[in-house]
C-alpha atoms as a PDB file:
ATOM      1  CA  UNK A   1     -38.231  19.299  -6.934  1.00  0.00           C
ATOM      2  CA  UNK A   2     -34.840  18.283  -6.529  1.00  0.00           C
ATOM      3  CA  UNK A   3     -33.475  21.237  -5.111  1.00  0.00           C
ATOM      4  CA  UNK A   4     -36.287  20.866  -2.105  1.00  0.00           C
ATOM      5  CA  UNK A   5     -35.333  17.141  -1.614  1.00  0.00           C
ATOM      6  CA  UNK A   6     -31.597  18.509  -1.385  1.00  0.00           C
ATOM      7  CA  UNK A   7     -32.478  21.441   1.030  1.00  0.00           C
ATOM      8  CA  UNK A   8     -34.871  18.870   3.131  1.00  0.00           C
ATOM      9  CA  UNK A   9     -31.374  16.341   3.932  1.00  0.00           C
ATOM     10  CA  UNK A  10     -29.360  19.306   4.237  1.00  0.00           C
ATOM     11  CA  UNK A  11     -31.532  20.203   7.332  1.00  0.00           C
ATOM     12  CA  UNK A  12     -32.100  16.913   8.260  1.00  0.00           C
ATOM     13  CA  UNK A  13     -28.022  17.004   8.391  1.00  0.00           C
ATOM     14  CA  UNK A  14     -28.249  13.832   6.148  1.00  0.00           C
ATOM     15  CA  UNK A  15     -25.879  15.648   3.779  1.00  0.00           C
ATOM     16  CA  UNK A  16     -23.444  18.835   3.898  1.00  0.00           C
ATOM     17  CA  UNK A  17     -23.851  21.902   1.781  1.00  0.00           C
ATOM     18  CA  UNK A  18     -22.925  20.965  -2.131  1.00  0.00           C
ATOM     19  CA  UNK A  19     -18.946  20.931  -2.583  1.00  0.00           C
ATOM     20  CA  UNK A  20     -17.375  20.648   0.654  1.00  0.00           C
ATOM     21  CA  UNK A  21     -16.664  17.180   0.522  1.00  0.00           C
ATOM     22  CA  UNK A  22     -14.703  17.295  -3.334  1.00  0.00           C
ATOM     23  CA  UNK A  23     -11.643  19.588  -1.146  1.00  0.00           C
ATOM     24  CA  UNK A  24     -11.661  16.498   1.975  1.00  0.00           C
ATOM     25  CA  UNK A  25     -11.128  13.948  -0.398  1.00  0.00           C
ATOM     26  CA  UNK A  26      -8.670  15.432  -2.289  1.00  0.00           C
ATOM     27  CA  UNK A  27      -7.071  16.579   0.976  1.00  0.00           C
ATOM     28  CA  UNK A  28      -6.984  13.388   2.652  1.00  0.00           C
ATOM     29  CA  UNK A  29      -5.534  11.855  -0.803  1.00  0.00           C
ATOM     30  CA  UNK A  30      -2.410  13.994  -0.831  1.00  0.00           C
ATOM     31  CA  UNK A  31       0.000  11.553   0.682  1.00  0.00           C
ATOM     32  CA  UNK A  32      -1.085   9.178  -1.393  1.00  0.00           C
ATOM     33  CA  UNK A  33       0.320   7.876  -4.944  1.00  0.00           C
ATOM     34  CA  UNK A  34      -2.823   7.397  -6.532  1.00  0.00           C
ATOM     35  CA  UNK A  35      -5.511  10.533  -6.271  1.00  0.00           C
ATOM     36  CA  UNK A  36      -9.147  10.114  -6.798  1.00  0.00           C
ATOM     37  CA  UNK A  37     -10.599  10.304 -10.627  1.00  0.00           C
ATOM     38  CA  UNK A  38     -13.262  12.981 -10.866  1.00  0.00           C
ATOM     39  CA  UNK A  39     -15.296  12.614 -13.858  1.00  0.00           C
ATOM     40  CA  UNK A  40     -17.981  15.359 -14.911  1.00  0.00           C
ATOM     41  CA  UNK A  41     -21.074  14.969 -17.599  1.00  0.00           C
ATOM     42  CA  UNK A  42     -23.778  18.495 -18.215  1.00  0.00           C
ATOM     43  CA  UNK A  43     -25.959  16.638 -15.750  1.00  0.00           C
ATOM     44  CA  UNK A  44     -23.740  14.488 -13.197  1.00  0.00           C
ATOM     45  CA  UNK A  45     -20.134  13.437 -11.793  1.00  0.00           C
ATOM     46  CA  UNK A  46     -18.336  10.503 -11.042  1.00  0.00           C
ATOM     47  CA  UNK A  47     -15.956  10.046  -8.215  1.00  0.00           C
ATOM     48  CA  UNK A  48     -13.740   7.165  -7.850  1.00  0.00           C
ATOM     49  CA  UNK A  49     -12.040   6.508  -4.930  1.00  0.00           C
ATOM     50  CA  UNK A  50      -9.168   4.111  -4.667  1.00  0.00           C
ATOM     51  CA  UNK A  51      -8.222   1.529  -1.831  1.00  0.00           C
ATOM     52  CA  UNK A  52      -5.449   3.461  -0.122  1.00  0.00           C
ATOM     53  CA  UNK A  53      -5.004   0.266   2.140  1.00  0.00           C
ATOM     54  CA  UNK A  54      -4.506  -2.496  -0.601  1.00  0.00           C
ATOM     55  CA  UNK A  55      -1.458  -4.331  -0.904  1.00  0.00           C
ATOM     56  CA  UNK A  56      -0.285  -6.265  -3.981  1.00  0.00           C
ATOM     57  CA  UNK A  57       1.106  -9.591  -3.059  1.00  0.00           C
ATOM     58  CA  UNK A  58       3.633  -9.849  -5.478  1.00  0.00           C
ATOM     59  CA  UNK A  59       4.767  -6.733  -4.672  1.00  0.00           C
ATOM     60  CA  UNK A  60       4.511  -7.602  -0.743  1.00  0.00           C
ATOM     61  CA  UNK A  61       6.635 -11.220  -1.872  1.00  0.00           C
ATOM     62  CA  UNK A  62       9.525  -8.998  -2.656  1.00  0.00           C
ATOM     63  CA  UNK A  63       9.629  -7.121   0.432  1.00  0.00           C
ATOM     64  CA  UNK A  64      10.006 -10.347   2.763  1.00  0.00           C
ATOM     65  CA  UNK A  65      12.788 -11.208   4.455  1.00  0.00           C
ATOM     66  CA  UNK A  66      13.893 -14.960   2.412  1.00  0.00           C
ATOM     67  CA  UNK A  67      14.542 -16.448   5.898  1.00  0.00           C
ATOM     68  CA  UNK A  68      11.319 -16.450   7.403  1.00  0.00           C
ATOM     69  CA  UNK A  69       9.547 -19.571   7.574  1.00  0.00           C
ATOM     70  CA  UNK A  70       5.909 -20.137   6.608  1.00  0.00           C
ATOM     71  CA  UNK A  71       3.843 -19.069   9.084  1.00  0.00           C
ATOM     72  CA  UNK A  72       6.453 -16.055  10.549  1.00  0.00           C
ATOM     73  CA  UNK A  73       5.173 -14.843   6.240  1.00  0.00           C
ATOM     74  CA  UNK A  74       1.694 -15.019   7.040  1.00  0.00           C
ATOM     75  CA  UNK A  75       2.007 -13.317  10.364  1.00  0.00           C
ATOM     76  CA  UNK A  76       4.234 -10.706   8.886  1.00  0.00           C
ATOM     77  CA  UNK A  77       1.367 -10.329   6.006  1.00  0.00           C
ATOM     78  CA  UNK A  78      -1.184 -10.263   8.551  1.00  0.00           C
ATOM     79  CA  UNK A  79       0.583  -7.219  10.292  1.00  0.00           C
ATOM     80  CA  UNK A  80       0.353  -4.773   8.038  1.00  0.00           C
ATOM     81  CA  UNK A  81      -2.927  -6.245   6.657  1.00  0.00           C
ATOM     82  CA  UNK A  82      -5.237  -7.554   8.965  1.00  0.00           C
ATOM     83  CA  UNK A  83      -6.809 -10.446   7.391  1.00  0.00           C
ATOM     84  CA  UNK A  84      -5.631 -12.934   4.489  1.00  0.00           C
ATOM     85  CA  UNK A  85      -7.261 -15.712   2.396  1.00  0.00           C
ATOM     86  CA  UNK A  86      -6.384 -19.090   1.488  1.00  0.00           C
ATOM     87  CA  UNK A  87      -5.742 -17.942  -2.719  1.00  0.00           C
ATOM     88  CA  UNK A  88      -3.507 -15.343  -1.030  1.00  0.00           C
ATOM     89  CA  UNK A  89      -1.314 -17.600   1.332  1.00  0.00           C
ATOM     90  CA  UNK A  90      -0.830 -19.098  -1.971  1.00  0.00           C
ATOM     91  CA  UNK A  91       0.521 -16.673  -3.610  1.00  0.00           C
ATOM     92  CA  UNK A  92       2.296 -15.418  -0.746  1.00  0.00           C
ATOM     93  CA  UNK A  93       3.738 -18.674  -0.434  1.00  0.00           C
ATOM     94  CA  UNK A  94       4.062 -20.139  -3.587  1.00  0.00           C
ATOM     95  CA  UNK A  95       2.152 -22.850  -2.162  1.00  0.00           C
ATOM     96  CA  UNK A  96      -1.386 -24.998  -3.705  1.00  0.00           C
ATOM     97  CA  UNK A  97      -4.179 -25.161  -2.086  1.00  0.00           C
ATOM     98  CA  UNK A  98      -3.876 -28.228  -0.273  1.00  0.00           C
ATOM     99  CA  UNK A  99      -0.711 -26.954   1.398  1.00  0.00           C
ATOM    100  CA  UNK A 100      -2.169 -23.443   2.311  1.00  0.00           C
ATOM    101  CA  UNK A 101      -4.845 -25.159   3.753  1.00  0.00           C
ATOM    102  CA  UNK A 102      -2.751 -27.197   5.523  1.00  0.00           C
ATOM    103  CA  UNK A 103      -0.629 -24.031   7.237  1.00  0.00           C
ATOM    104  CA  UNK A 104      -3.735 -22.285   7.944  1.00  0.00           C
ATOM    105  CA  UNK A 105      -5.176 -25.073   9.991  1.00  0.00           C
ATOM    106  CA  UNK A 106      -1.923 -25.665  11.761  1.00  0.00           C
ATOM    107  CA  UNK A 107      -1.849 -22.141  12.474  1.00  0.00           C
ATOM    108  CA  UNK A 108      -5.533 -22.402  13.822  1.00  0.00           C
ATOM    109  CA  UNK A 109      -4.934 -25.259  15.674  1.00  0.00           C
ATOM    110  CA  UNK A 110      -1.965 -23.565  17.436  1.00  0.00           C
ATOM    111  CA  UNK A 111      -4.254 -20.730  18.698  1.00  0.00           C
ATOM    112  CA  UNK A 112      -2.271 -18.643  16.132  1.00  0.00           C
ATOM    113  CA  UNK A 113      -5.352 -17.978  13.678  1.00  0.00           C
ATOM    114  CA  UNK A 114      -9.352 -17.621  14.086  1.00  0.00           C
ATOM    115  CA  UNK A 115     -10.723 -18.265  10.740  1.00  0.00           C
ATOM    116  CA  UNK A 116     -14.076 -15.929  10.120  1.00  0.00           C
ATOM    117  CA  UNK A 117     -16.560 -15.879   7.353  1.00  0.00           C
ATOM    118  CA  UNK A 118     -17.863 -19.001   5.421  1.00  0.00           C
ATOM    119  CA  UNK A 119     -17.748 -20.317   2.249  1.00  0.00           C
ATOM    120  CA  UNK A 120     -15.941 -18.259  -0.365  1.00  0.00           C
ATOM    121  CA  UNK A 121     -16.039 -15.856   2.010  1.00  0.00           C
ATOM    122  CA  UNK A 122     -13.750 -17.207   4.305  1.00  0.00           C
ATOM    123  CA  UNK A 123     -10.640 -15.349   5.570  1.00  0.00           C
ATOM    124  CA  UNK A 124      -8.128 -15.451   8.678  1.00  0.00           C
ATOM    125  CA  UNK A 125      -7.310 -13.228  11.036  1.00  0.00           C
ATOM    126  CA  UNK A 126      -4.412 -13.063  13.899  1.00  0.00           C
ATOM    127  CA  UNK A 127      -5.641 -14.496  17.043  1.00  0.00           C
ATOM    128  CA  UNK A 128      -3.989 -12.036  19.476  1.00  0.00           C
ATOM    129  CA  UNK A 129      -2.691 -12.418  22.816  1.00  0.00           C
ATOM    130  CA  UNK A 130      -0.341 -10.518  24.956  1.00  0.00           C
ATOM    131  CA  UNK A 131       2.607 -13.225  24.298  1.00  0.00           C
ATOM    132  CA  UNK A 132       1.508 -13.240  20.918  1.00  0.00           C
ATOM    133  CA  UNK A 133       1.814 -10.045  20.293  1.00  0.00           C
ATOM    134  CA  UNK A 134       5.047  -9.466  21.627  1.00  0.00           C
ATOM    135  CA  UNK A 135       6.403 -12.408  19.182  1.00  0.00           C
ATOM    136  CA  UNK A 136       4.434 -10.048  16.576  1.00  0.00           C
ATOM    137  CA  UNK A 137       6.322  -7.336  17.135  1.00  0.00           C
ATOM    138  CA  UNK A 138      10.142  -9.190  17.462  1.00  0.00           C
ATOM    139  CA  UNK A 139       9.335  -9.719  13.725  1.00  0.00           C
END
């Protein structure tokens, strides 16, 4: 029965033909310092792929010029990383969470910032203009 299901999507083109995708990920892995972890059972496999884009803040804290002020670190962050969080300006920072917020707002307020999301789901994101951007970039 399952074979029909699998033939039915592969016609559909819901899916590709079994094994072709295995040699893509690995492929589009190979530049990377972590690889994917294939695990195999009689009856299944497992296939975990890691976050090729994720950036560890401490490690991220060492790479910062110490002359930067504040905000230039959060826009500097939020270069290379698109969107940050209030528990990772902290960090970032060395800051609590009254102070973070603080900076954030500021930085909202100064058309620097939109904030997105709600709740604990709330994160920041560069507000970008051309002026901005050049400024950005002088970083």
């Amino acid at each position: 029965m399952v074979e029909y299901i699998d033939n039915i999507f592969y016609r559909l083109r819901y899916v590709e033909s079994f094994g072709t995708g295995i040699g893509r990920i690995l492929e589009s892995y190979q530049e990377y310092e972590k690889k994917p972890l294939i695990l195999d059972s009689d009856n299944a496999f497992k296939v975990t792929l890691f976050n090729v884009n994720y950036i560890d803040v401490d490690d991220y804290i060492q790479l910062l010029p110490p002359n930067l002020t504040q905000e230039e670190q959060i826009v500097k962050y939020l270069k290379k990383n698109n969107k940050i969080n209030r528990l990772t300006v902290e960090a970032l920072l060395e800051v609590s969470k009254t102070r973070a917020n603080d900076i954030l707002n500021k930085m909202i307020d100064d058309n620097i910032l939109i904030q997105t999301g709600s709740g604990k789901n709330i994160y920041y994101m560069l507000k970008i203009k051309l002026i901005d951007l050049l400024y950005i970039k002088s970083l």
